[in-house]
C-alpha atoms as a PDB file:
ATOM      1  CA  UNK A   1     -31.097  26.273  -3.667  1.00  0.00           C
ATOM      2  CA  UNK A   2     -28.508  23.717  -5.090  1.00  0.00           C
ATOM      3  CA  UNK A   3     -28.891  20.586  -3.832  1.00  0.00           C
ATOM      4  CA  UNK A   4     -26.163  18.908  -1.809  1.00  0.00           C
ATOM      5  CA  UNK A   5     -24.792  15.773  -4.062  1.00  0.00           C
ATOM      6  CA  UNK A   6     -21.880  14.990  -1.479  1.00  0.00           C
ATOM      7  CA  UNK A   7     -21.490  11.313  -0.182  1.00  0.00           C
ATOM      8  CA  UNK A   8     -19.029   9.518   2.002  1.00  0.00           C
ATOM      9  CA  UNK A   9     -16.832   8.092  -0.904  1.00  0.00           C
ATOM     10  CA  UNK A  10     -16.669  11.995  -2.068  1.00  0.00           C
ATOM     11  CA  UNK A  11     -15.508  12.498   1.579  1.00  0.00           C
ATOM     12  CA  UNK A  12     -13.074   9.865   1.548  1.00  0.00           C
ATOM     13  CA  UNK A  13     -11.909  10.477  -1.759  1.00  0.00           C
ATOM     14  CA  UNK A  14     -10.663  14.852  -0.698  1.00  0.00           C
ATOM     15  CA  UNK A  15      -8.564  12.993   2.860  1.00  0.00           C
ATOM     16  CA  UNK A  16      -6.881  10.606   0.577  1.00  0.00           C
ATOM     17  CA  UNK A  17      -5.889  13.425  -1.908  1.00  0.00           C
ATOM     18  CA  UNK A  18      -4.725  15.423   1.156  1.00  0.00           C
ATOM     19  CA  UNK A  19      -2.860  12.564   3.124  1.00  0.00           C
ATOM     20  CA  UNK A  20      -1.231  10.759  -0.389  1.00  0.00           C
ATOM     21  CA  UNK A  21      -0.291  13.796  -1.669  1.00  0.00           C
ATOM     22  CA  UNK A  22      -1.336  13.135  -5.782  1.00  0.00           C
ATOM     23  CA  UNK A  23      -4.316  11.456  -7.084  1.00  0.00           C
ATOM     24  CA  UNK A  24      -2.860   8.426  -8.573  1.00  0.00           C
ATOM     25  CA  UNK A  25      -1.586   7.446  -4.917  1.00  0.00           C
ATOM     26  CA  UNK A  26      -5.161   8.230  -3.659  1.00  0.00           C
ATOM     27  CA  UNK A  27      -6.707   6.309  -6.153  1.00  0.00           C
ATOM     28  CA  UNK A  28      -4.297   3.350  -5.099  1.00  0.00           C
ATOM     29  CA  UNK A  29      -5.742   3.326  -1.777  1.00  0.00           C
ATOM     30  CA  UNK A  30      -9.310   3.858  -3.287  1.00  0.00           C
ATOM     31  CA  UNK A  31      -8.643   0.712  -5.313  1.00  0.00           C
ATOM     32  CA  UNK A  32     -10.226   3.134  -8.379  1.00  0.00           C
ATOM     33  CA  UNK A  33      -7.995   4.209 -11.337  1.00  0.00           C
ATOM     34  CA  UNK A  34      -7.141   7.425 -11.195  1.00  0.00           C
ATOM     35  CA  UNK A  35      -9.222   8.276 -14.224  1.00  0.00           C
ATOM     36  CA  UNK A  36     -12.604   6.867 -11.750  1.00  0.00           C
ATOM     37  CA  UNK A  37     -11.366   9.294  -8.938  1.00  0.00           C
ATOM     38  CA  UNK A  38     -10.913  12.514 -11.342  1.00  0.00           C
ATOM     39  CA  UNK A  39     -14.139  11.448 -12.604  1.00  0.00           C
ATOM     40  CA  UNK A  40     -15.551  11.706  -9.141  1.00  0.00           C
ATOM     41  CA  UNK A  41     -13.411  15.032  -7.974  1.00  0.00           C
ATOM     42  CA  UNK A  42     -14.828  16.582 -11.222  1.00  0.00           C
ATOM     43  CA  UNK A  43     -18.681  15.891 -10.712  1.00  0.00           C
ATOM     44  CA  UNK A  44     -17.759  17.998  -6.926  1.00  0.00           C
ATOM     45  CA  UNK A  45     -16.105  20.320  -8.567  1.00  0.00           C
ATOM     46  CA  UNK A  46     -18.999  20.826 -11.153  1.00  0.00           C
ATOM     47  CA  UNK A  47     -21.109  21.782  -7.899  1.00  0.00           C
ATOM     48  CA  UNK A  48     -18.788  23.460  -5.669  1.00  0.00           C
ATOM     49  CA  UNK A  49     -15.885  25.246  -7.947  1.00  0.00           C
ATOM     50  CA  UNK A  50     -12.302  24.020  -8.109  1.00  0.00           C
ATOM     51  CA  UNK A  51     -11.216  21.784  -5.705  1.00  0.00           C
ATOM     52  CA  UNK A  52      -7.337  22.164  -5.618  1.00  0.00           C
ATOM     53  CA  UNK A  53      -4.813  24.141  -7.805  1.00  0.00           C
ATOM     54  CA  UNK A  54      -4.207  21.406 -10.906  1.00  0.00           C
ATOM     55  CA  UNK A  55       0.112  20.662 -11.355  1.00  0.00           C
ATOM     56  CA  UNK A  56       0.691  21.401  -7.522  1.00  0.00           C
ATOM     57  CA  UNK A  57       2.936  18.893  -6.195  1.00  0.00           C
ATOM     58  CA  UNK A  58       1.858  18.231  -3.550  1.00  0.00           C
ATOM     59  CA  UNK A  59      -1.768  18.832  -4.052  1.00  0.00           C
ATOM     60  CA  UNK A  60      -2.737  22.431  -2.928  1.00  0.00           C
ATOM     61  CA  UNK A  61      -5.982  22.793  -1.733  1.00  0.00           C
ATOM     62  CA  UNK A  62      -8.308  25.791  -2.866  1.00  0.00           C
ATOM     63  CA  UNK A  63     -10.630  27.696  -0.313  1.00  0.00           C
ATOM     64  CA  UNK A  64     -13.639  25.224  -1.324  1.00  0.00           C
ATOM     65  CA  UNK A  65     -11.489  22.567  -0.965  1.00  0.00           C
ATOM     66  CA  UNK A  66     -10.269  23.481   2.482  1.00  0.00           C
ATOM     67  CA  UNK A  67     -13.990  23.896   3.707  1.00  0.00           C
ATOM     68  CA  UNK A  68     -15.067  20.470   2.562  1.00  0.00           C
ATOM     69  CA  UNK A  69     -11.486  18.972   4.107  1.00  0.00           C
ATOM     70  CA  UNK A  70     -12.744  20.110   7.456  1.00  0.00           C
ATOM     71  CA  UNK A  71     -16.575  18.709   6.427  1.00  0.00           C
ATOM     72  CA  UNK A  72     -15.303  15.511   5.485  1.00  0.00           C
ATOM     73  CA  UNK A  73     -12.969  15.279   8.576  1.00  0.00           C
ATOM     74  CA  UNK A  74     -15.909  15.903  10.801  1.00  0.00           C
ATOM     75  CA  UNK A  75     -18.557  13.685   9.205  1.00  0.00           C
ATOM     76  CA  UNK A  76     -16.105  11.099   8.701  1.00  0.00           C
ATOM     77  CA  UNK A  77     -14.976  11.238  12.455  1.00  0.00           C
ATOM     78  CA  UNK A  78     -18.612  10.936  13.202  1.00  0.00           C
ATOM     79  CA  UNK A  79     -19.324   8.111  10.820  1.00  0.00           C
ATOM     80  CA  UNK A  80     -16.189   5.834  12.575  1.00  0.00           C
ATOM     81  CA  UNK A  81     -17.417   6.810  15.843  1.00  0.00           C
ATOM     82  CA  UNK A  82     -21.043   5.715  15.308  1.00  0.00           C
ATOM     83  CA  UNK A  83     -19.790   2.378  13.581  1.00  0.00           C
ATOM     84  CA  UNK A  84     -17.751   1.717  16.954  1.00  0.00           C
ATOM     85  CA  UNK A  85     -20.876   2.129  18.951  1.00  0.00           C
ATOM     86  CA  UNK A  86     -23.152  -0.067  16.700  1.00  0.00           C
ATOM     87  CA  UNK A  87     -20.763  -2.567  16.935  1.00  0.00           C
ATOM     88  CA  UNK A  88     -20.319  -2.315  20.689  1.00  0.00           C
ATOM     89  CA  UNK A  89     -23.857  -2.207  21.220  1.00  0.00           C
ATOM     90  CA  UNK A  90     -24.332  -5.037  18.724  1.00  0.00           C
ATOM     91  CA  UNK A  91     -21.232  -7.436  20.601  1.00  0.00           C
ATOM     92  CA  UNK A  92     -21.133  -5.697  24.010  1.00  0.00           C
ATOM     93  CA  UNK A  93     -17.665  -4.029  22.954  1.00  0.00           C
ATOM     94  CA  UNK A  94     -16.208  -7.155  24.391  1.00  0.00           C
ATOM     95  CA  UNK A  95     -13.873  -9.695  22.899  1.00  0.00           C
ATOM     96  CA  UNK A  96     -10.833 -11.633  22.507  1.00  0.00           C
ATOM     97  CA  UNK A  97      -8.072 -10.926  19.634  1.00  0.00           C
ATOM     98  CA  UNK A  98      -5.506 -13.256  19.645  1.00  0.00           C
ATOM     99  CA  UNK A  99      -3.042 -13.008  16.995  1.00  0.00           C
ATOM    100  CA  UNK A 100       0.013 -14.965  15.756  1.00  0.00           C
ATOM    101  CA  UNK A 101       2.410 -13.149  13.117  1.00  0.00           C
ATOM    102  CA  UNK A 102       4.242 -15.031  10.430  1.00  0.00           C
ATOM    103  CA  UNK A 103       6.475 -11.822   9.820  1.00  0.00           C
ATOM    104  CA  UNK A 104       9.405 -11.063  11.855  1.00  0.00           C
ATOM    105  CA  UNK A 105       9.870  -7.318   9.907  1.00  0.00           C
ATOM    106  CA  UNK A 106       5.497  -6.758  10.589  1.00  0.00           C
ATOM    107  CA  UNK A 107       6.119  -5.643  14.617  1.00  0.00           C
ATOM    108  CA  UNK A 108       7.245  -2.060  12.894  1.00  0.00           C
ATOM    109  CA  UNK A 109       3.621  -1.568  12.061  1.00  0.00           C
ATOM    110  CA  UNK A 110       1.750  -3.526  13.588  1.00  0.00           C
ATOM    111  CA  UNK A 111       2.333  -2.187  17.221  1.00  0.00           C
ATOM    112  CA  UNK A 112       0.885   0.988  16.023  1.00  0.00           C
ATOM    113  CA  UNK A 113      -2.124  -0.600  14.599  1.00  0.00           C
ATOM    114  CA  UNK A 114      -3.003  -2.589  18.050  1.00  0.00           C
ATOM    115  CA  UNK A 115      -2.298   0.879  19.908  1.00  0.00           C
ATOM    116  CA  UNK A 116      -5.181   2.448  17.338  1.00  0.00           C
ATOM    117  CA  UNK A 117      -7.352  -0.372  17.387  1.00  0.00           C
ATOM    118  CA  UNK A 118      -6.573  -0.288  21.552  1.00  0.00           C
ATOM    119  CA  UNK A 119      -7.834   3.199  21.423  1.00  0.00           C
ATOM    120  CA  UNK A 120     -11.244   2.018  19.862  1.00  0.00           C
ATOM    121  CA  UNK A 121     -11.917  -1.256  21.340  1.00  0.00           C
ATOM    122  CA  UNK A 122     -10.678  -1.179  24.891  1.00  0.00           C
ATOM    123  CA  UNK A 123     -12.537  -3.755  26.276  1.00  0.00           C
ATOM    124  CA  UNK A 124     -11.596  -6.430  23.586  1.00  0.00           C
ATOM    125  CA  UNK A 125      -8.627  -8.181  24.859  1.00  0.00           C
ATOM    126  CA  UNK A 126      -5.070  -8.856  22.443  1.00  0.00           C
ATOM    127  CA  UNK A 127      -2.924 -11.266  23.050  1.00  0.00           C
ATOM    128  CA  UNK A 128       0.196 -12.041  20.694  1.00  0.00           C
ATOM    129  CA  UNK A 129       2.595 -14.675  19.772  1.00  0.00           C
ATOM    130  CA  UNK A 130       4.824 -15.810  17.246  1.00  0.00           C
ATOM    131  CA  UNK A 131       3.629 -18.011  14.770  1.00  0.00           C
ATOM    132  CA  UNK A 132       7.214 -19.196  13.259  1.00  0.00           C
ATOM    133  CA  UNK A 133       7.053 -22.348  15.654  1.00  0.00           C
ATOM    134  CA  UNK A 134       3.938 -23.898  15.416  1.00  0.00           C
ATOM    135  CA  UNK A 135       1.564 -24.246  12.013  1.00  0.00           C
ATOM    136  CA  UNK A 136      -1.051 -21.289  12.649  1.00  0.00           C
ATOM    137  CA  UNK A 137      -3.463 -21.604  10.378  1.00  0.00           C
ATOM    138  CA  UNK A 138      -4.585 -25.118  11.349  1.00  0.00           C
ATOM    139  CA  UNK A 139      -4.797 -23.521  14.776  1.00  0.00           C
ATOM    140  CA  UNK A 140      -6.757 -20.361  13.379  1.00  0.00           C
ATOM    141  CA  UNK A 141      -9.066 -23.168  12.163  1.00  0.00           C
ATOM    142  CA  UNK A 142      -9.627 -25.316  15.451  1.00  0.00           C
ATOM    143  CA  UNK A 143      -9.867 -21.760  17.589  1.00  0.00           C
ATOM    144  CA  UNK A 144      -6.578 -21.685  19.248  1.00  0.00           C
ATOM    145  CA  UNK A 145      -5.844 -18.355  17.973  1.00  0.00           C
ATOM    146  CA  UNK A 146      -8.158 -15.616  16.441  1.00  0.00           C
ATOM    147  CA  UNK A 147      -6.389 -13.813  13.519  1.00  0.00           C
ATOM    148  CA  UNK A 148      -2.417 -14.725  11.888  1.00  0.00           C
ATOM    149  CA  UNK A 149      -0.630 -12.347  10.042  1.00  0.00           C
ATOM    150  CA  UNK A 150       0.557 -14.348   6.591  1.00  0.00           C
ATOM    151  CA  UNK A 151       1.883 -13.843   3.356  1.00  0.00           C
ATOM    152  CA  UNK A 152       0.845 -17.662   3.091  1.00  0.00           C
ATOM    153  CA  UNK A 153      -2.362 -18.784   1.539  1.00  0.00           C
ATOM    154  CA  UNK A 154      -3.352 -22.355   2.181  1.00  0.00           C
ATOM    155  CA  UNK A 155      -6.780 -24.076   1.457  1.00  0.00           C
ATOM    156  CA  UNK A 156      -7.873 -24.796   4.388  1.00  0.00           C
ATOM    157  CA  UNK A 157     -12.006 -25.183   5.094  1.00  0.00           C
ATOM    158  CA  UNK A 158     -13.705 -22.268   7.281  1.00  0.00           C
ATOM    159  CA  UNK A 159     -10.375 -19.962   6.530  1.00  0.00           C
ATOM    160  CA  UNK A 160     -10.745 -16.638   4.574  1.00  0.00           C
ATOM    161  CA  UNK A 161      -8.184 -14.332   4.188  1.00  0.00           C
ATOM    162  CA  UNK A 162      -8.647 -10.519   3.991  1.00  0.00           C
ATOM    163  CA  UNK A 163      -5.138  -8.433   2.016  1.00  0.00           C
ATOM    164  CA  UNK A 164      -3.748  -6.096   3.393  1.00  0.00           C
ATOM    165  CA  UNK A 165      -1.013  -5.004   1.023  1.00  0.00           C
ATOM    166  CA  UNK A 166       1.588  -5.879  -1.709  1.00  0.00           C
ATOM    167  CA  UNK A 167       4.900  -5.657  -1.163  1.00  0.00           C
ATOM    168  CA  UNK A 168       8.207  -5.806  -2.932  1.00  0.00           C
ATOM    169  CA  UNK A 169      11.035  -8.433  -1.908  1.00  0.00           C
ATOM    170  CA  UNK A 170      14.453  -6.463  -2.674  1.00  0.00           C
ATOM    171  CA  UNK A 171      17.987  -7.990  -2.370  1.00  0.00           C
ATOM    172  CA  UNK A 172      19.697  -6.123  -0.054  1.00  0.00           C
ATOM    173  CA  UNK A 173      23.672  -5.581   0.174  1.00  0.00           C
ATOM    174  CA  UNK A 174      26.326  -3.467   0.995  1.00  0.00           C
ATOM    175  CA  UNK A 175      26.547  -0.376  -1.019  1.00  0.00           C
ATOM    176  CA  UNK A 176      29.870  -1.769  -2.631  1.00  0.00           C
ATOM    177  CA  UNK A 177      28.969  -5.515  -3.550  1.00  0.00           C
ATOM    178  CA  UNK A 178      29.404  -6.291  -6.934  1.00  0.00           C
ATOM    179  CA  UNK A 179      25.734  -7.062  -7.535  1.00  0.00           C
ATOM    180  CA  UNK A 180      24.784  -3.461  -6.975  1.00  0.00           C
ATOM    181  CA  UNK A 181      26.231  -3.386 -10.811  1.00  0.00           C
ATOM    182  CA  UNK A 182      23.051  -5.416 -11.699  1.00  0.00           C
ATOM    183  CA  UNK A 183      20.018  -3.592 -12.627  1.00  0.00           C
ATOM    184  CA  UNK A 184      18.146  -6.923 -11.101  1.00  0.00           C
ATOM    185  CA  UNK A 185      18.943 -10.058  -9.448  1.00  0.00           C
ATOM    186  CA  UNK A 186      18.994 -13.562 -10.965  1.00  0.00           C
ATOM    187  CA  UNK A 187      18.702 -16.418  -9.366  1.00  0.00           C
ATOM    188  CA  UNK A 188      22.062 -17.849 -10.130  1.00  0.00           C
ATOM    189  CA  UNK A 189      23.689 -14.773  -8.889  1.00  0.00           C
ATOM    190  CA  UNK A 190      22.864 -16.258  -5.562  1.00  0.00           C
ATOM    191  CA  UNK A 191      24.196 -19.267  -6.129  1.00  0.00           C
ATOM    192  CA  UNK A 192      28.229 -17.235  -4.734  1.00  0.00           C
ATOM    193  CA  UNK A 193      27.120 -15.503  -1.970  1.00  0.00           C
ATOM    194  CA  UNK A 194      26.148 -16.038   1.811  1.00  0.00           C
ATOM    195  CA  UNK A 195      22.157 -15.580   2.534  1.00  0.00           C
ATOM    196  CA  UNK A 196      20.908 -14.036   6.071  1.00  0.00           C
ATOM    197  CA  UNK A 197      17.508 -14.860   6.433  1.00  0.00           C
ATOM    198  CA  UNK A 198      15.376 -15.280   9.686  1.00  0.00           C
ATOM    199  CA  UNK A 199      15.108 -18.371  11.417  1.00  0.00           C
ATOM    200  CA  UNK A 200      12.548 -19.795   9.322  1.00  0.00           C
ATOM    201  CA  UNK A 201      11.650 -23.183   7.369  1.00  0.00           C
ATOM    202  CA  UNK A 202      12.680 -22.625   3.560  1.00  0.00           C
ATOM    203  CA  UNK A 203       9.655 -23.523   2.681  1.00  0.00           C
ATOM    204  CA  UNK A 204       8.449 -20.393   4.504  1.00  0.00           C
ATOM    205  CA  UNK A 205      11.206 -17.846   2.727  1.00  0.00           C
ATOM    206  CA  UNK A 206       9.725 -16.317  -0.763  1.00  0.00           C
ATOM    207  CA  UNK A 207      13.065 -15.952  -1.775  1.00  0.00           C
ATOM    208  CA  UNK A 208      13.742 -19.768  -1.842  1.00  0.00           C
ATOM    209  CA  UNK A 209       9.952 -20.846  -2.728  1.00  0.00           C
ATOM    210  CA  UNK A 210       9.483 -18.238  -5.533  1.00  0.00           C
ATOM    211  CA  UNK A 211      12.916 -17.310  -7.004  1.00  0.00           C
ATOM    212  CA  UNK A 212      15.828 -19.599  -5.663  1.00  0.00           C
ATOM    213  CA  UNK A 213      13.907 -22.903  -5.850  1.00  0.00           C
ATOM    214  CA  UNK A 214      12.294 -22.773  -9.308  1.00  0.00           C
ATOM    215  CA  UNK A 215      15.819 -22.251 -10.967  1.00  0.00           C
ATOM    216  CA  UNK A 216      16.977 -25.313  -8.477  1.00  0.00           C
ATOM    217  CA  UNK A 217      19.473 -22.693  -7.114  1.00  0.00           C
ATOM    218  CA  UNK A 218      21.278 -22.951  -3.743  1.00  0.00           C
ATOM    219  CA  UNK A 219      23.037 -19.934  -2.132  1.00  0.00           C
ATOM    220  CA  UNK A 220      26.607 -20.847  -0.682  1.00  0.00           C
ATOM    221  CA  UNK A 221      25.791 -20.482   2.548  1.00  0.00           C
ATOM    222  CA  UNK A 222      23.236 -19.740   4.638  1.00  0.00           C
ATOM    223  CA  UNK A 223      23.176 -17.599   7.928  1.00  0.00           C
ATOM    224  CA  UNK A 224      19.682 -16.152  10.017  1.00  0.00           C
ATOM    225  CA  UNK A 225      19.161 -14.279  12.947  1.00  0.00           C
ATOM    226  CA  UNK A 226      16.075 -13.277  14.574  1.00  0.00           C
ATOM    227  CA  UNK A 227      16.722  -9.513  14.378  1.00  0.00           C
ATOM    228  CA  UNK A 228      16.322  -6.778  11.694  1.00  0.00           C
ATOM    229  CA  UNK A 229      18.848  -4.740  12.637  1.00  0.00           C
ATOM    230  CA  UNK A 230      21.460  -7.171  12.952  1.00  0.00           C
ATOM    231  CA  UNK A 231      20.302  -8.528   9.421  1.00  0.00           C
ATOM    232  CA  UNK A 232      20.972  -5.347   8.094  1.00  0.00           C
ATOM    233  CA  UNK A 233      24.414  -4.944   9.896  1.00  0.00           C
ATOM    234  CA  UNK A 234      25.726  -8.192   8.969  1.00  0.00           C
ATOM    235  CA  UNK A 235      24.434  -6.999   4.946  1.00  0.00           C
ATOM    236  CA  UNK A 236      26.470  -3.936   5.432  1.00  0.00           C
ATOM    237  CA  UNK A 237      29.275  -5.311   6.946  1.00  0.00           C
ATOM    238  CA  UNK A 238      29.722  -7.692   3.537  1.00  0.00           C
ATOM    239  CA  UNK A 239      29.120 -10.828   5.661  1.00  0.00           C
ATOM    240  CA  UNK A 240      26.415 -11.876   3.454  1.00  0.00           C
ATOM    241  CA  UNK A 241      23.296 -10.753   1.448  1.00  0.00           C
ATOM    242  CA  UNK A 242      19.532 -10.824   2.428  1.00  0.00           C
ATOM    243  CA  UNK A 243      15.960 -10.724   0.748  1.00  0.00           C
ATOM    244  CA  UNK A 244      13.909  -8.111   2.971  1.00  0.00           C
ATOM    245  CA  UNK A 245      10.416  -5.865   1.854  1.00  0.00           C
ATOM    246  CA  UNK A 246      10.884  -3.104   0.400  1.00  0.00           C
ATOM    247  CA  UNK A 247       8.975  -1.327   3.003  1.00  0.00           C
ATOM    248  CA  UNK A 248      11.662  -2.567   5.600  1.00  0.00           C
ATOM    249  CA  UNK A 249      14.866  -1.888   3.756  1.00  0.00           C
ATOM    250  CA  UNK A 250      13.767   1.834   2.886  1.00  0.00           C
ATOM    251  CA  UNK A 251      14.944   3.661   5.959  1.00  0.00           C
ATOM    252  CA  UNK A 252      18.545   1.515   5.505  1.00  0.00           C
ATOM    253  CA  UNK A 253      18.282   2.799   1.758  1.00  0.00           C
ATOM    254  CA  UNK A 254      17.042   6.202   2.724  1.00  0.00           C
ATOM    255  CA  UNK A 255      20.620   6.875   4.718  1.00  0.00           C
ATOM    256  CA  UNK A 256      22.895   4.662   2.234  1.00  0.00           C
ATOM    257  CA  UNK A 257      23.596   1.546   4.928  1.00  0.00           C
ATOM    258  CA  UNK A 258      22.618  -1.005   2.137  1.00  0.00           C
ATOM    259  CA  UNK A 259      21.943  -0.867  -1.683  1.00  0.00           C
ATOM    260  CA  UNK A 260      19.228  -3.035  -3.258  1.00  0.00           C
ATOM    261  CA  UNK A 261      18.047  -4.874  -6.271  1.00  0.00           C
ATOM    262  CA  UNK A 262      14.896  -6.285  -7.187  1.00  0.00           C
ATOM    263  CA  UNK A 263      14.923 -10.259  -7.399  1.00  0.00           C
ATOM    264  CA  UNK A 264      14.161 -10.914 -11.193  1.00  0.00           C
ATOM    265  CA  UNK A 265      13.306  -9.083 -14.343  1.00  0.00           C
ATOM    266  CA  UNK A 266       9.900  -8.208 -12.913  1.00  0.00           C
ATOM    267  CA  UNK A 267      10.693  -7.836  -9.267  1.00  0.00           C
ATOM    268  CA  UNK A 268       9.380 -10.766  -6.535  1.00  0.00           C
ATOM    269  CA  UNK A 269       5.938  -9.536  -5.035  1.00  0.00           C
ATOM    270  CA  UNK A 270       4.101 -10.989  -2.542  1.00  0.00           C
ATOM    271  CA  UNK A 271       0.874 -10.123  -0.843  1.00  0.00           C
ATOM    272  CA  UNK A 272       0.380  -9.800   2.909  1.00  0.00           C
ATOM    273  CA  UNK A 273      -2.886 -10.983   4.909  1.00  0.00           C
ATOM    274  CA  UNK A 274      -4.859 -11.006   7.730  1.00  0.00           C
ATOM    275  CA  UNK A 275      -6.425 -14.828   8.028  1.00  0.00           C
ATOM    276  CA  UNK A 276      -9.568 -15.523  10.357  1.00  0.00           C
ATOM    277  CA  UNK A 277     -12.079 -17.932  10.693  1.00  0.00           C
ATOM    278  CA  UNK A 278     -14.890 -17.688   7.559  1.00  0.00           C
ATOM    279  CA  UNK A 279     -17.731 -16.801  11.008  1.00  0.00           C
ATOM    280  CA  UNK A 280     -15.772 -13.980  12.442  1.00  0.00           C
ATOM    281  CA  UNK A 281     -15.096 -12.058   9.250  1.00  0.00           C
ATOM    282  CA  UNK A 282     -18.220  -9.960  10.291  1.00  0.00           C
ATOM    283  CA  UNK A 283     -17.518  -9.452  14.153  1.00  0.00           C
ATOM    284  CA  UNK A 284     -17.283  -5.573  13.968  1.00  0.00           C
ATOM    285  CA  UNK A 285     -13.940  -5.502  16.273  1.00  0.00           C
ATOM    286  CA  UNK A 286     -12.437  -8.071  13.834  1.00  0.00           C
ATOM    287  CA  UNK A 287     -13.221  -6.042  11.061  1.00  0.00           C
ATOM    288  CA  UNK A 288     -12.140  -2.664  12.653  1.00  0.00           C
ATOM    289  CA  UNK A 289      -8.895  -4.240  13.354  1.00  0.00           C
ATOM    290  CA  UNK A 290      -8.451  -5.283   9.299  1.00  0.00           C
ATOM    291  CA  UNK A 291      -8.998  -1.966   8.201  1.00  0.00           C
ATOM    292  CA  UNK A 292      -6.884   0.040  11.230  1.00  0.00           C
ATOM    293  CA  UNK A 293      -3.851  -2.192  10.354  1.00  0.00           C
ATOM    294  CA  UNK A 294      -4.135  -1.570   6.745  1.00  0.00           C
ATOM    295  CA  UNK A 295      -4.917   2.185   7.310  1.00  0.00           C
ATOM    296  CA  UNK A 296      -1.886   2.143   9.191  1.00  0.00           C
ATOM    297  CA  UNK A 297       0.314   0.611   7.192  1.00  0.00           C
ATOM    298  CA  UNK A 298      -0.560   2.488   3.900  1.00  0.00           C
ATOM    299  CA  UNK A 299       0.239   5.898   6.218  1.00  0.00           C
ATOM    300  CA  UNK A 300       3.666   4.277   7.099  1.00  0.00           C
ATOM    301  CA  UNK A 301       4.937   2.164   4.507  1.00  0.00           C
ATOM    302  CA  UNK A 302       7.163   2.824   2.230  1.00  0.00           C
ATOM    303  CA  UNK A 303       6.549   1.307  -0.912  1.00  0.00           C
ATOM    304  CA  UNK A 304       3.547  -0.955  -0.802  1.00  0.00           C
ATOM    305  CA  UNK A 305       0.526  -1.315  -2.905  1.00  0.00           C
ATOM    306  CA  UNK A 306      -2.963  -2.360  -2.651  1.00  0.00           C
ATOM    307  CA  UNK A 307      -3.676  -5.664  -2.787  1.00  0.00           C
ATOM    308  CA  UNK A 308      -5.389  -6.538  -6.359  1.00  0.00           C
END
């Protein structure tokens, strides 16, 4: 009899290739090149037969492949469930979570990664606020608040911060704005035009701390509101310009509201992260919560990458 050679990273490895669609996508989310994941899709294969038809876009599974989808959905189902219950057994299933978000465009996704994380952890208790206001992470640090959702990395002592994804910060403007000539964005092509930003410190805007500031640039004029949608309005309307993720601008670019241009020659990228106190990174609900919000975004986002 042929022994069985399958292991949970095999298992993980056939979802990914179903949910992403090609292998170089799974392999993102794998953090493996995509020569490591063939590598491990081959040594299956050498067991089991072919896996899915090769130059199908998106992947097509084979029969085999198929049987071990519906394997790896059910051991891997099993595998979350008994890592909830060790952890609940372990920490009663009881906590607090509360978490302050530096990110006006992050409620998109992160109200479906509380509902998920809800659905697992119902007797650990969320609260959530705004961190625009106040200086979270010194907060984070004295136990005021339990996690803070930052693209901001500061030194601060019993701090760690866990990535959850890069992103890309586009210029976005209305579909007829001269700029949309531009392959790319300088800095001084700011320098005419009114910016719409949130209501947020400079010193808190990558646009101004990684791209306008350096070249001691200064748009115009400036304008913010608290709202998306009215950001995007105002863009489209030719009442100004804005720097927004990639991930938030693509539905606006997916029906032709706005146009957008990267900021520089090699685009401004920032990373986005989940900040807690250095002795709760292993307090299983704290951990579950890491990994549903960036299993979440990575099935919702448009655009993002993993975080290197």
């Amino acid at each position: 009899m042929m022994a069985s050679m399958l292991e949970i990273r095999h298992m993980r490895a056939l979802t990914l290739l179903r949910d992403c669609g090609s292998l170089s996508l799974a392999a993102e989310r794998l953090h493996l090149t995509p020569s490591a994941l063939s590598h491990q899709i081959k040594a299956i294969e050498a067991h089991y037969g072919a896996l899915f038809l090769r130059k199908s876009r998106p992947i097509s599974f084979t029969p085999t492949g198929e049987r071990l989808l519906r394997l790896a959905e059910q051991v891997l189902g099993e595998v979350r469930q008994a890592e909830h219950d060790l952890g609940g057994l372990a920490h009663g299933g009881t906590g607090r979570l509360n978490i302050a978000i530096e990110c006006h465009s992050c409620f998109e996704w992160l109200m479906p990664s509380i509902n998920a994380f809800r659905e697992q952890w119902p007797a650990v208790e969320i609260d959530l606020s705004a961190g625009f206001n106040f200086d979270s992470l010194p907060a984070l640090a004295r136990g005021d608040i339990d996690l803070v959702i930052t693209s901001d990395i500061k030194k601060i002592k019993g701090v760690s911060f866990e990535p959850l994804f890069r992103y890309q910060a586009l210029l976005v403007m209305a579909p007829d704005h001269p700029l949309t000539a531009r392959a790319w964005i300088r800095p001084r092509d700011l320098a005419s035009e009114t910016l719409i930003t949130y209501p947020v410190p400079r010193n808190r805007l990558d646009v101004f701390r990684y791209f306008l500031q350096p070249a001691k640039i200064k748009p115009a004029a400036l304008r913010s509101t608290e709202l998306t949608l009215m950001m995007v309005q105002l863009v489209a309307s030719r009442r100004g310009v804005a720097a927004l993720p990639n991930w938030v601008a693509a539905d606006y670019l997916k029906y032709h509201y706005v146009a957008a241009r990267p900021l520089g020659r090699n685009g401004l990228w920032g990373t986005l992260y989940c900040a807690v106190r250095s002795g709760q990174t292993d307090v299983p609900y704290m951990q579950s919560f890491i990994d549903t919000a960036r299993d979440v975004s990575f099935r919702t986002l448009s655009g993002i990458r993993p975080a290197e």
